[in-house]
C-alpha atoms as a PDB file:
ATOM      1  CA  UNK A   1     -53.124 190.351 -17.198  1.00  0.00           C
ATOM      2  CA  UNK A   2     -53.549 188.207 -20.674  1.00  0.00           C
ATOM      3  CA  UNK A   3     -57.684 188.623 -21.368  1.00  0.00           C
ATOM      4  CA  UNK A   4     -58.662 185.372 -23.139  1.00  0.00           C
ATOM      5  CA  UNK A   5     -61.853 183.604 -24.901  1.00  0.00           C
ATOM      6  CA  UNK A   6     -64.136 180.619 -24.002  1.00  0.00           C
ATOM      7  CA  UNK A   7     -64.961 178.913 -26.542  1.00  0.00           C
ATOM      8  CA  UNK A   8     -66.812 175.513 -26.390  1.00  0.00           C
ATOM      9  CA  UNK A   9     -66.594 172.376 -28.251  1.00  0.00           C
ATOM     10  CA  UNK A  10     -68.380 173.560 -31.555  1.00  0.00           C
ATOM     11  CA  UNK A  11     -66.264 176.327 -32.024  1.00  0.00           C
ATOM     12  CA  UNK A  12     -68.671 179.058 -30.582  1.00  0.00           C
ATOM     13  CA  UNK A  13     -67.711 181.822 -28.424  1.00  0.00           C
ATOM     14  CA  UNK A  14     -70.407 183.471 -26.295  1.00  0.00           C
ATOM     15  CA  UNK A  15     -68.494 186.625 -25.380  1.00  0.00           C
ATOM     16  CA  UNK A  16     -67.956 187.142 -28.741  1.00  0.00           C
ATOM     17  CA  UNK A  17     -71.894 185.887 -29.853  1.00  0.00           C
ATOM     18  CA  UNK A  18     -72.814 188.604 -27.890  1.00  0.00           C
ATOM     19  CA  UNK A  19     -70.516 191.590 -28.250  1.00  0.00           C
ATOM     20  CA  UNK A  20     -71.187 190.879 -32.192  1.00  0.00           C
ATOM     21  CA  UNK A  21     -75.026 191.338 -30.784  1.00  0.00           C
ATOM     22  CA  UNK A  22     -74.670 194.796 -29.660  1.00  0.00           C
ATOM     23  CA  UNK A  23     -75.387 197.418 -32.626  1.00  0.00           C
ATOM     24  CA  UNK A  24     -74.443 200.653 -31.505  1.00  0.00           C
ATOM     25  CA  UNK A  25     -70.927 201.379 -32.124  1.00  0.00           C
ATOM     26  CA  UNK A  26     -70.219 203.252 -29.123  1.00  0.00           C
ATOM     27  CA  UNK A  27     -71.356 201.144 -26.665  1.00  0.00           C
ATOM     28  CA  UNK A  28     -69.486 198.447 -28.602  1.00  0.00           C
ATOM     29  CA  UNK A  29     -66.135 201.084 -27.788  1.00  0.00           C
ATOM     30  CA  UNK A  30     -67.179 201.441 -24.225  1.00  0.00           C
ATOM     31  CA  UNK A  31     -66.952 198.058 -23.545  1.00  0.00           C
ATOM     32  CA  UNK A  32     -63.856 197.206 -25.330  1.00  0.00           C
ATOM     33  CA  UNK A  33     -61.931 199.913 -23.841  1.00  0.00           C
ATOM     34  CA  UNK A  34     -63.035 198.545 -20.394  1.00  0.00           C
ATOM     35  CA  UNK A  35     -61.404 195.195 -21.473  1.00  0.00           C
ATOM     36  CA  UNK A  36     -58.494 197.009 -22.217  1.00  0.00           C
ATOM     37  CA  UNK A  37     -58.250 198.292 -18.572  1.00  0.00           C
ATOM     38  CA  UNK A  38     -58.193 194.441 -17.812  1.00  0.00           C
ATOM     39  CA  UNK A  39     -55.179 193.594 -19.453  1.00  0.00           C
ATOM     40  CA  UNK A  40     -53.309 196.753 -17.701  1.00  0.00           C
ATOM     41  CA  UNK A  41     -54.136 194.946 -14.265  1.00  0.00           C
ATOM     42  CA  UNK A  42     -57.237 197.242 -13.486  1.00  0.00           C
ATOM     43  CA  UNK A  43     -60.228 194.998 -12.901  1.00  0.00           C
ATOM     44  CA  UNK A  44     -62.167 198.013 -11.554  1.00  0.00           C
ATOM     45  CA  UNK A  45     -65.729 197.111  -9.737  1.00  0.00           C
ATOM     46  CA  UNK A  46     -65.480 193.097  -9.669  1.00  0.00           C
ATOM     47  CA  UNK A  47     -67.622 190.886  -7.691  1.00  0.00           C
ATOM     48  CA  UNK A  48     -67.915 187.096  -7.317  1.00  0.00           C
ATOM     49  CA  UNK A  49     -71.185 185.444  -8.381  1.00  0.00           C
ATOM     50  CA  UNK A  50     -69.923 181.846  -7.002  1.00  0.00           C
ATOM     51  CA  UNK A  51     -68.316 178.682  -8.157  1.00  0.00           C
ATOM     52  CA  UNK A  52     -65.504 180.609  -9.620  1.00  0.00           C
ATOM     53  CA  UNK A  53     -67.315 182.877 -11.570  1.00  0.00           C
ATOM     54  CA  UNK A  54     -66.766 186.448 -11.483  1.00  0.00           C
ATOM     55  CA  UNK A  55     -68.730 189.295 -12.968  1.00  0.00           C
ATOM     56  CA  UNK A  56     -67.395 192.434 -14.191  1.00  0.00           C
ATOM     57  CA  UNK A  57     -69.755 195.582 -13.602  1.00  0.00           C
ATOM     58  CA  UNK A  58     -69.936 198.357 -16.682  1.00  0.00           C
ATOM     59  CA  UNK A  59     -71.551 201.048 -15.233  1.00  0.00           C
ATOM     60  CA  UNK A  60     -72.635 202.393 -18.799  1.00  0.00           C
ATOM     61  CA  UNK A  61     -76.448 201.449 -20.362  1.00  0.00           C
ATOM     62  CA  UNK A  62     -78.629 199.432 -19.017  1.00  0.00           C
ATOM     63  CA  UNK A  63     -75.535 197.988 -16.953  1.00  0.00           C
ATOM     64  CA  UNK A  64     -73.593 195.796 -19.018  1.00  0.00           C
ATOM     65  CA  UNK A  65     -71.995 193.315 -17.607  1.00  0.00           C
ATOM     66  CA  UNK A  66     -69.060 190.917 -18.447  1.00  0.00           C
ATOM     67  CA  UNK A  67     -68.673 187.030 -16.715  1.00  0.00           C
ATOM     68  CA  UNK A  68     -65.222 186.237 -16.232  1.00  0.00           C
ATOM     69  CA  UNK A  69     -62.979 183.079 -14.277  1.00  0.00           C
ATOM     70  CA  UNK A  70     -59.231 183.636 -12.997  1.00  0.00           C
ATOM     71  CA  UNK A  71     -56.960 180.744 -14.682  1.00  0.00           C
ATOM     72  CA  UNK A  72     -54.453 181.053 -12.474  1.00  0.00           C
ATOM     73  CA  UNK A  73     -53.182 184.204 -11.041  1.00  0.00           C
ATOM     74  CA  UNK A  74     -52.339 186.133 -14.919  1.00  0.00           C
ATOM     75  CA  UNK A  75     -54.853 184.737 -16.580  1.00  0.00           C
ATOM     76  CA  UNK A  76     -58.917 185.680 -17.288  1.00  0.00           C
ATOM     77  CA  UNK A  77     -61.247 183.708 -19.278  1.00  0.00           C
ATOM     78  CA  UNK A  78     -64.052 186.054 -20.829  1.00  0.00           C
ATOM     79  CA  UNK A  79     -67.100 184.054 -20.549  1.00  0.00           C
ATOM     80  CA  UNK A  80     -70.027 185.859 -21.708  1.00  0.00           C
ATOM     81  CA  UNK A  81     -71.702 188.866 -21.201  1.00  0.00           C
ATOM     82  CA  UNK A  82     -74.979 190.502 -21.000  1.00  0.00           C
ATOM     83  CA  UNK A  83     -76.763 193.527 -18.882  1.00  0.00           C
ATOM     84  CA  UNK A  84     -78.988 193.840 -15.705  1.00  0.00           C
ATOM     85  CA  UNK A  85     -81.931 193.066 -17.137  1.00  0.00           C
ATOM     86  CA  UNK A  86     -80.617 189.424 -18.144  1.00  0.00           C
ATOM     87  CA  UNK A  87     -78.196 189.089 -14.700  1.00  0.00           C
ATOM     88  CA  UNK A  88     -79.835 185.428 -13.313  1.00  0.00           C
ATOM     89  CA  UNK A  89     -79.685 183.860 -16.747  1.00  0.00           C
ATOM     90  CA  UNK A  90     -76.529 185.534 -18.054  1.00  0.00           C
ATOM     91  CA  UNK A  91     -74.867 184.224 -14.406  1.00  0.00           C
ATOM     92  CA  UNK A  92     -76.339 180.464 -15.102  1.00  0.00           C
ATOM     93  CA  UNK A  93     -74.930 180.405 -18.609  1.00  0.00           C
ATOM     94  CA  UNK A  94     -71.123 181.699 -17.252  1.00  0.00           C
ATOM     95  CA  UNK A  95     -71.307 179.232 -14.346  1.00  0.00           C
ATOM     96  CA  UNK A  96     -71.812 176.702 -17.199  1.00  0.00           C
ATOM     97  CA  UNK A  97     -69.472 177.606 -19.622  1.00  0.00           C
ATOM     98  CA  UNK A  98     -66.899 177.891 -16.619  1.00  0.00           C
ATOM     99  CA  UNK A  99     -67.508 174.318 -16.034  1.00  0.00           C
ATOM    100  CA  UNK A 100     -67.632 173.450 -19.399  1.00  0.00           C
ATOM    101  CA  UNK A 101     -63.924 174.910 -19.848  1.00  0.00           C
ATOM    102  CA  UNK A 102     -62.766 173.144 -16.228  1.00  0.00           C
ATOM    103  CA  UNK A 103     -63.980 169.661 -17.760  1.00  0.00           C
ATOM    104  CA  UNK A 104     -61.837 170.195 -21.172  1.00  0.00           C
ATOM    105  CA  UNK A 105     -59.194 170.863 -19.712  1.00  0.00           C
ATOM    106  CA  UNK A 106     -59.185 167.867 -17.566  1.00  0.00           C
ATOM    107  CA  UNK A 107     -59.799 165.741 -20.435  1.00  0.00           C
END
């Protein structure tokens, strides 16, 4: 499965805002190698949050997690991620952002 980026209009990529965010090295590895699973077909514990957006559970920390959307069938869009503790507004912003990248590409 090909893992890819949103990024929005101004050039900015949330996923990548906040994986840049997170300090400690090894929790920065931990969640990379997760990713990696992704691209070998292995979504692991994945569970839809609605309107296309899916979230990808780390069970690692304060639970880290990772909002996703399928473009097509081979495809995943990373779009942002965050941990329990921010879940509601973490799931607002990807349900955004995943609208945000359905309108530009109808454009």
């Amino acid at each position: 499965m090909e893992v890819k980026i949103y990024k929005n209009e101004r050039g900015d990529e949330p996923f990548i805002i906040w994986l840049d965010a997170i300090k400690d090295t090894y929790t920065r590895l931990r969640i990379s190698k997760r990713l990696r699973r992704i691209e070998q077909n292995n979504l692991g514990d994945v569970g839809s949050v609605g309107d296309g957006v899916y979230e990808l559970r780390i069970h690692f920390g304060p639970g880290f997690r990772v909002y996703f959307g399928y473009i097509g069938k081979e495809v995943i869009l990373l779009l942002i991620g965050g941990d329990k503790g921010s879940q509601v507004r973490d799931m607002q912003k990807a349900k955004f952002f995943w609208q945000d990248y359905k309108r530009s590409i109808i454009l």
